[in-house]
Protein backbone atom coordinates (compact mmCIF):
# COMPACT_ATOMS: atom_id res chain seq x y z
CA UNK A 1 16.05 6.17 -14.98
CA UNK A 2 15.42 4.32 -12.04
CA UNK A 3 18.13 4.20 -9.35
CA UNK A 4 19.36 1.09 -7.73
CA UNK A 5 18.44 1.95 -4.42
CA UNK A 6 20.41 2.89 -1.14
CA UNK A 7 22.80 0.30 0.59
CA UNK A 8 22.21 -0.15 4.07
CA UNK A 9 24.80 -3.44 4.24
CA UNK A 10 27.08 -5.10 1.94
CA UNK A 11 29.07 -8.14 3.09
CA UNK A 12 30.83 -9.24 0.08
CA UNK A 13 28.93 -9.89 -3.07
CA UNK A 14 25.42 -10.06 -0.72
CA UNK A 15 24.01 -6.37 -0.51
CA UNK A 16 21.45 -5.58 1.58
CA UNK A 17 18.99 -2.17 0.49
CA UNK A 18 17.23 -0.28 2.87
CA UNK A 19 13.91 -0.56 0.71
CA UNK A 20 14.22 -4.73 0.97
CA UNK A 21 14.85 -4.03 5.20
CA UNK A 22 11.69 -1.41 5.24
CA UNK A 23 9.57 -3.55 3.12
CA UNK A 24 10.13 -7.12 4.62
CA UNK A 25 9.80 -5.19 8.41
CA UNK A 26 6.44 -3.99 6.65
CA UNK A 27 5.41 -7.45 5.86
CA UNK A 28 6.33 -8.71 9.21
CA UNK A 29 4.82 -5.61 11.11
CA UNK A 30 1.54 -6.82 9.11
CA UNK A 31 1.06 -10.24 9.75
CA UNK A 32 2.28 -10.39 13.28
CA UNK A 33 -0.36 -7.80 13.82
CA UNK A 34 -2.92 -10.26 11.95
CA UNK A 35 -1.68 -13.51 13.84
CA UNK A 36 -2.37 -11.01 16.95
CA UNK A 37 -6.04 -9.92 16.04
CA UNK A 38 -7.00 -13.53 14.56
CA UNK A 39 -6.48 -15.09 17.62
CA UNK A 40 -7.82 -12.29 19.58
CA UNK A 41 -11.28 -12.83 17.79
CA UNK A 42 -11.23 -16.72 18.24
CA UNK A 43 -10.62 -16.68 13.95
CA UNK A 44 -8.23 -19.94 12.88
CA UNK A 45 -5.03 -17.58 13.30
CA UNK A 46 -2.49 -20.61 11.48
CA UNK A 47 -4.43 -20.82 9.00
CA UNK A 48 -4.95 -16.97 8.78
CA UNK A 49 -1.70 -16.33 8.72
CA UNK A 50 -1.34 -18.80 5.73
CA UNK A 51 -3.37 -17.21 3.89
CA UNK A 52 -1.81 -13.81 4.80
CA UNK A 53 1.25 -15.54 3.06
CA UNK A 54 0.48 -16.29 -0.14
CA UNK A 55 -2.25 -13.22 -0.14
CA UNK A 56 0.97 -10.96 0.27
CA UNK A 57 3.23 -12.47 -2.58
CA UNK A 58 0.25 -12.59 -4.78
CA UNK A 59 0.10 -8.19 -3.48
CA UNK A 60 3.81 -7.95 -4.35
CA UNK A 61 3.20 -9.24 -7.49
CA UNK A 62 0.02 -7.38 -8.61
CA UNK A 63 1.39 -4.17 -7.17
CA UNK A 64 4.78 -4.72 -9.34
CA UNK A 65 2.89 -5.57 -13.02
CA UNK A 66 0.39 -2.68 -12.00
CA UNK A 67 4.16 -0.51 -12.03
CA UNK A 68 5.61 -2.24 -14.98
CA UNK A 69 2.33 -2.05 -17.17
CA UNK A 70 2.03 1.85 -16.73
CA UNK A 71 5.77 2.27 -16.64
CA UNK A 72 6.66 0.44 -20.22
CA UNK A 73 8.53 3.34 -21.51
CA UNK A 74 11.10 1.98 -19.28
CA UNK A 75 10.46 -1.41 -18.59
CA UNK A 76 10.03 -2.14 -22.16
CA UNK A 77 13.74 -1.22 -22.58
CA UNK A 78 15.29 -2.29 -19.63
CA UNK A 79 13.06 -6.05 -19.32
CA UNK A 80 15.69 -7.34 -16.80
CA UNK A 81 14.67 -4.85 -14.21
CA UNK A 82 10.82 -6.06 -14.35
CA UNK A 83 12.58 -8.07 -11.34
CA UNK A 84 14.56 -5.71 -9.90
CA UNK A 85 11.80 -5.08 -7.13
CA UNK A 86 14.59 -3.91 -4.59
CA UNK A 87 15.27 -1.04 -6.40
CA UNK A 88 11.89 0.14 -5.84
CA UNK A 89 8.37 0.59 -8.05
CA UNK A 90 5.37 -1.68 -6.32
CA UNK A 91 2.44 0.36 -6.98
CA UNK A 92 0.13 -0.33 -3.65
CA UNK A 93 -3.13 -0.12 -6.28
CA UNK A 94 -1.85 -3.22 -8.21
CA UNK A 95 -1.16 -5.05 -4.25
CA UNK A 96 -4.91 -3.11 -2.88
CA UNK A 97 -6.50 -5.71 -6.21
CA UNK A 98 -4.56 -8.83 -6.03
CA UNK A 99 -3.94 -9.75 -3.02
CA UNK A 100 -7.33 -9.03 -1.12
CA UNK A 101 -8.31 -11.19 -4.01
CA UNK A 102 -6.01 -14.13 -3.77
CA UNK A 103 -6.92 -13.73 0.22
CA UNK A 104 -10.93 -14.42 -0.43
CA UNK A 105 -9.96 -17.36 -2.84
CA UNK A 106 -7.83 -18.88 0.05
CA UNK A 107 -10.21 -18.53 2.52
CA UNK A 108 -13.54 -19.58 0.34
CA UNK A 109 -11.21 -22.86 0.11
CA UNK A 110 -10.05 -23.24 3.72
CA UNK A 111 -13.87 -22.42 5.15
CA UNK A 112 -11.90 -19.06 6.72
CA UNK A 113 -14.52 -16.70 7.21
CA UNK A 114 -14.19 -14.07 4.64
CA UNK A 115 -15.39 -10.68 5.72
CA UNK A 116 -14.16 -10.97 9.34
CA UNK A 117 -11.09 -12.03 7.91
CA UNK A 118 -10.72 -9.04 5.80
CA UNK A 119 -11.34 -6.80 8.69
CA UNK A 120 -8.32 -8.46 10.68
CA UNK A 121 -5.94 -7.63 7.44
CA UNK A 122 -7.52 -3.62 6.91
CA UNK A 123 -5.08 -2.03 10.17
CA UNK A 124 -2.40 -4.95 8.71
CA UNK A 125 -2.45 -2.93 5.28
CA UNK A 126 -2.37 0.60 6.95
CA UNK A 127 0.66 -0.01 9.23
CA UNK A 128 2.35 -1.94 7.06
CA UNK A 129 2.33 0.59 4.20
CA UNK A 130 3.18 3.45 6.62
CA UNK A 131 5.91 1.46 7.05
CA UNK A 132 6.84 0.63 3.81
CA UNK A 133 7.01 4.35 2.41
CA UNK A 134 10.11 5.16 3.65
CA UNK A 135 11.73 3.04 1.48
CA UNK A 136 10.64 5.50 -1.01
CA UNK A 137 12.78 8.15 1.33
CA UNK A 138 16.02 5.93 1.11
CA UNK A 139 15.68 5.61 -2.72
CA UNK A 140 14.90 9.04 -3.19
CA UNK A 141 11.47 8.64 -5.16
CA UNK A 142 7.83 9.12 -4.64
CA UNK A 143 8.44 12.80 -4.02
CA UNK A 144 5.99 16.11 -5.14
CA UNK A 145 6.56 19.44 -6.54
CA UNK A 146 9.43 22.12 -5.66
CA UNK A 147 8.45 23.75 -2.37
CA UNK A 148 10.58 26.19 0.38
CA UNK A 149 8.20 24.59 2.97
CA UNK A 150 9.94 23.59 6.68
CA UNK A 151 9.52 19.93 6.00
CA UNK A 152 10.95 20.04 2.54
CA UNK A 153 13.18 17.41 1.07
CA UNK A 154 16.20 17.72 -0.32
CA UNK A 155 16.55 15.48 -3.62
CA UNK A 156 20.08 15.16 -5.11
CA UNK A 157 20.62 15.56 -8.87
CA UNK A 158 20.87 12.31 -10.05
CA UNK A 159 17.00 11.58 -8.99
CA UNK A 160 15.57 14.96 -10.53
CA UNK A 161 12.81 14.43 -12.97
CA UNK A 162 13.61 15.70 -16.16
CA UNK A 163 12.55 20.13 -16.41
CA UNK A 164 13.01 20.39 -12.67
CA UNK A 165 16.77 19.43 -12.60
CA UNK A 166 17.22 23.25 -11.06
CA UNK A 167 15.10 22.57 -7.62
CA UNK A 168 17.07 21.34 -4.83
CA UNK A 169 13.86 21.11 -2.22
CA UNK A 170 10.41 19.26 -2.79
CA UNK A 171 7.48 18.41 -1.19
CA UNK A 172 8.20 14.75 0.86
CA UNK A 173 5.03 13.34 -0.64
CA UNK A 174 6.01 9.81 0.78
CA UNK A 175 5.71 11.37 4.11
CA UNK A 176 2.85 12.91 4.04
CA UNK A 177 1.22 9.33 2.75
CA UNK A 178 2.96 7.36 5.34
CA UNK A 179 1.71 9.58 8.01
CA UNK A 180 -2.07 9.40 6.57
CA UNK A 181 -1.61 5.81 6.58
CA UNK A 182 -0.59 6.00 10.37
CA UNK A 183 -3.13 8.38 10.76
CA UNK A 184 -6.16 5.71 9.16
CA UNK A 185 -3.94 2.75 11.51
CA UNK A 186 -4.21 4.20 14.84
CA UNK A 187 -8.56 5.10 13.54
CA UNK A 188 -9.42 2.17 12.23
CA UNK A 189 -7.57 -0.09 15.60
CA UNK A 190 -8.49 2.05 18.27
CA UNK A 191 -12.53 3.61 17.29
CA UNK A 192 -13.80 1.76 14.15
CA UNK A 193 -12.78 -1.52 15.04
CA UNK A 194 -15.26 -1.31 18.30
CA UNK A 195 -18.22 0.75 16.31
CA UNK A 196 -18.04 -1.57 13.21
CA UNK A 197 -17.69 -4.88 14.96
CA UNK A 198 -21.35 -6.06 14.45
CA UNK A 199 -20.74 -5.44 10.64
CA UNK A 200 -18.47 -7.56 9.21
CA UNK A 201 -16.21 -6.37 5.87
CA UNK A 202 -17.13 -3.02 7.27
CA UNK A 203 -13.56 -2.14 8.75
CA UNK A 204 -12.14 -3.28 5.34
CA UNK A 205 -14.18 -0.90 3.12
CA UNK A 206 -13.88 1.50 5.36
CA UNK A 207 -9.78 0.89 5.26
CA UNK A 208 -10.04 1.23 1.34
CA UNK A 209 -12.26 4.80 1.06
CA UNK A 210 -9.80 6.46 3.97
CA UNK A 211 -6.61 5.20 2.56
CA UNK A 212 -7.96 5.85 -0.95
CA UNK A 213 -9.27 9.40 0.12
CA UNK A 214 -5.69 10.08 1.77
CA UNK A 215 -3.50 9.27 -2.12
CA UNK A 216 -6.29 10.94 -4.17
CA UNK A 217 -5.35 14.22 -2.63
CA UNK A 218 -1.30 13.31 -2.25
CA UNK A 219 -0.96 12.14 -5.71
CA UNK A 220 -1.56 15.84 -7.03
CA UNK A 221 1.43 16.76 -6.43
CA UNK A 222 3.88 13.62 -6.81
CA UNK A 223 6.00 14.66 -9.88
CA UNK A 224 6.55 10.76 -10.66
CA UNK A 225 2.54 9.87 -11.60
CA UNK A 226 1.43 7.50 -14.37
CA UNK A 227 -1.25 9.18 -16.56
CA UNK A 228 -3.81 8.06 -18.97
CA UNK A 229 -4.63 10.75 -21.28
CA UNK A 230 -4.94 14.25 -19.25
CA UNK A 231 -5.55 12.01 -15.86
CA UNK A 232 -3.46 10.37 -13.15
CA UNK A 233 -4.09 6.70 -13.33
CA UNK A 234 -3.47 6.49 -9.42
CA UNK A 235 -6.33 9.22 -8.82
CA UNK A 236 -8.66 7.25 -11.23
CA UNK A 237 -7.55 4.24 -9.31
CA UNK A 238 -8.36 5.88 -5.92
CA UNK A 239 -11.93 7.17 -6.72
CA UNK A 240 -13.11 3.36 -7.99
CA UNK A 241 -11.66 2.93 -4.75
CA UNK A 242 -13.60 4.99 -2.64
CA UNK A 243 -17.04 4.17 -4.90
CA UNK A 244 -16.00 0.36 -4.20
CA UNK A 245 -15.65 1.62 -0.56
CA UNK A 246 -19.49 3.75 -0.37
CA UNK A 247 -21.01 0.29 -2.02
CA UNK A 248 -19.09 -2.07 0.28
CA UNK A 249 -20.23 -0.04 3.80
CA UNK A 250 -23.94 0.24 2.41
CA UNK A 251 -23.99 -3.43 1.69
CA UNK A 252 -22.15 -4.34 4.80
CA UNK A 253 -25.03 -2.43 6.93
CA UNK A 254 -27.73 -3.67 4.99
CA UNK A 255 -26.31 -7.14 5.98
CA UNK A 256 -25.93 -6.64 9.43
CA UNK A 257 -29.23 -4.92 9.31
CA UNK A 258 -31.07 -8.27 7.57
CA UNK A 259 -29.22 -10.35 10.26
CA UNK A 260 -30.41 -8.72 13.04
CA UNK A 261 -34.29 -8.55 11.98
């Protein structure tokens, strides 16, 4: 059963939870960062930021069907909280598909140039989801197996998974993705955005195979995966990633390449 999330204000009948604060400082983080970079790179950064807009409702909303599709055990009984996105369950997969997508649309229309533009967003996507996993902290979810390690995490009852209702401690899986997405941030703003500038899309794919490197591995452990069959849909989801990611860098230098001769 999916919890309601933690409070972080309540005035009256308005209440405020900390995954809505972490998620909407995520969003801002993001496209502040993009405004930045657009203009930076003489890109049309109004228009940019725009499409950054609309490209993240259109994430928000592919990431939460991705959740509700795989998750229709529950959903399917409980249809009113299909739109209870504050108390958690946006599946970054569903966001990685849509909104990129809704982004090229907007900018084929607008004459925004594509690939550069989808380099500006790739350290927007890392920081912002770094960011946005700790909402997963405050609503007790996204966690892994039991473990005595240091860094372990205590989980109160109510949020144990069913058969591991006796652990107390588990592995903070949301932590160890937020810091890999910090980690692929601070690489992809501070080296590969220099290296890969005479490539453009490069920085993106290269976004998508180190992010989608990062959850394969992390989503072994997470206690709360969606499977297909005798696999974890997020791992399948991560490895198309990664072969999109291998294509998209070849092509990207073979461009460049072509360009140049």
């Amino acid at each position: 059963m999916h919890s309601p999330g933690a409070v972080a204000f309540q005035f009256g009948p308005l209440v405020i939870r900390w995954y809505g604060i972490l998620m909407a400082t995520s969003i801002v983080v993001g496209l502040w960062l993009g405004h930045r970079e657009a203009r930076r790179q003489g890109l049309p950064a109004d228009d940019f930021i725009s499409i950054g807009q609309w490209s993240v409702l259109a994430g928000l909303a592919g990431a939460r069907l991705y959740e509700v599709v795989f998750n229709w055990d529950y959903y399917g009984q409980f249809p009113k909280k299909i739109f209870a996105v504050w108390e958690g369950g946006l599946a970054i997969h569903g966001g990685l598909i849509v909104g990129p997508l809704v982004g090229i649309w907007l900018a084929r229309r607008w004459n925004v140039p594509i690939l550069r533009g989808l380099d500006v967003t790739a350290p927007c996507f890392a920081i912002g989801q770094a960011i946005g996993r700790w909402g997963n902290f405050f609503n007790e979810e996204a966690f892994g197996l039991p473990t005595d390690l240091p860094w372990k995490l205590y989980i109160s009852p109510p949020h144990r998974p069913p058969g591991f209702t006796q652990f107390e401690y588990f592995h903070p899986t949301f932590l160890y993705e937020s810091l890999w997405d910090l980690g692929v941030f601070l690489l992809l703003f501070f080296v590969l955005k220099r290296r890969l500038q005479d490539k453009p899309g490069a920085l993106f794919f290269a976004f998508l195979g180190l992010y989608s490197i990062g959850r394969f591995f992390i989503e072994s452990i997470r206690l709360d995966s969606f499977w297909l069959g005798p696999f974890r849909v997020a791992q399948l989801a991560s490895l198309a990633f990664v072969v999109v990611a291998i294509g998209g860098l070849a092509w990207t230098r073979r461009r460049a390449a072509l360009a140049a001769s």
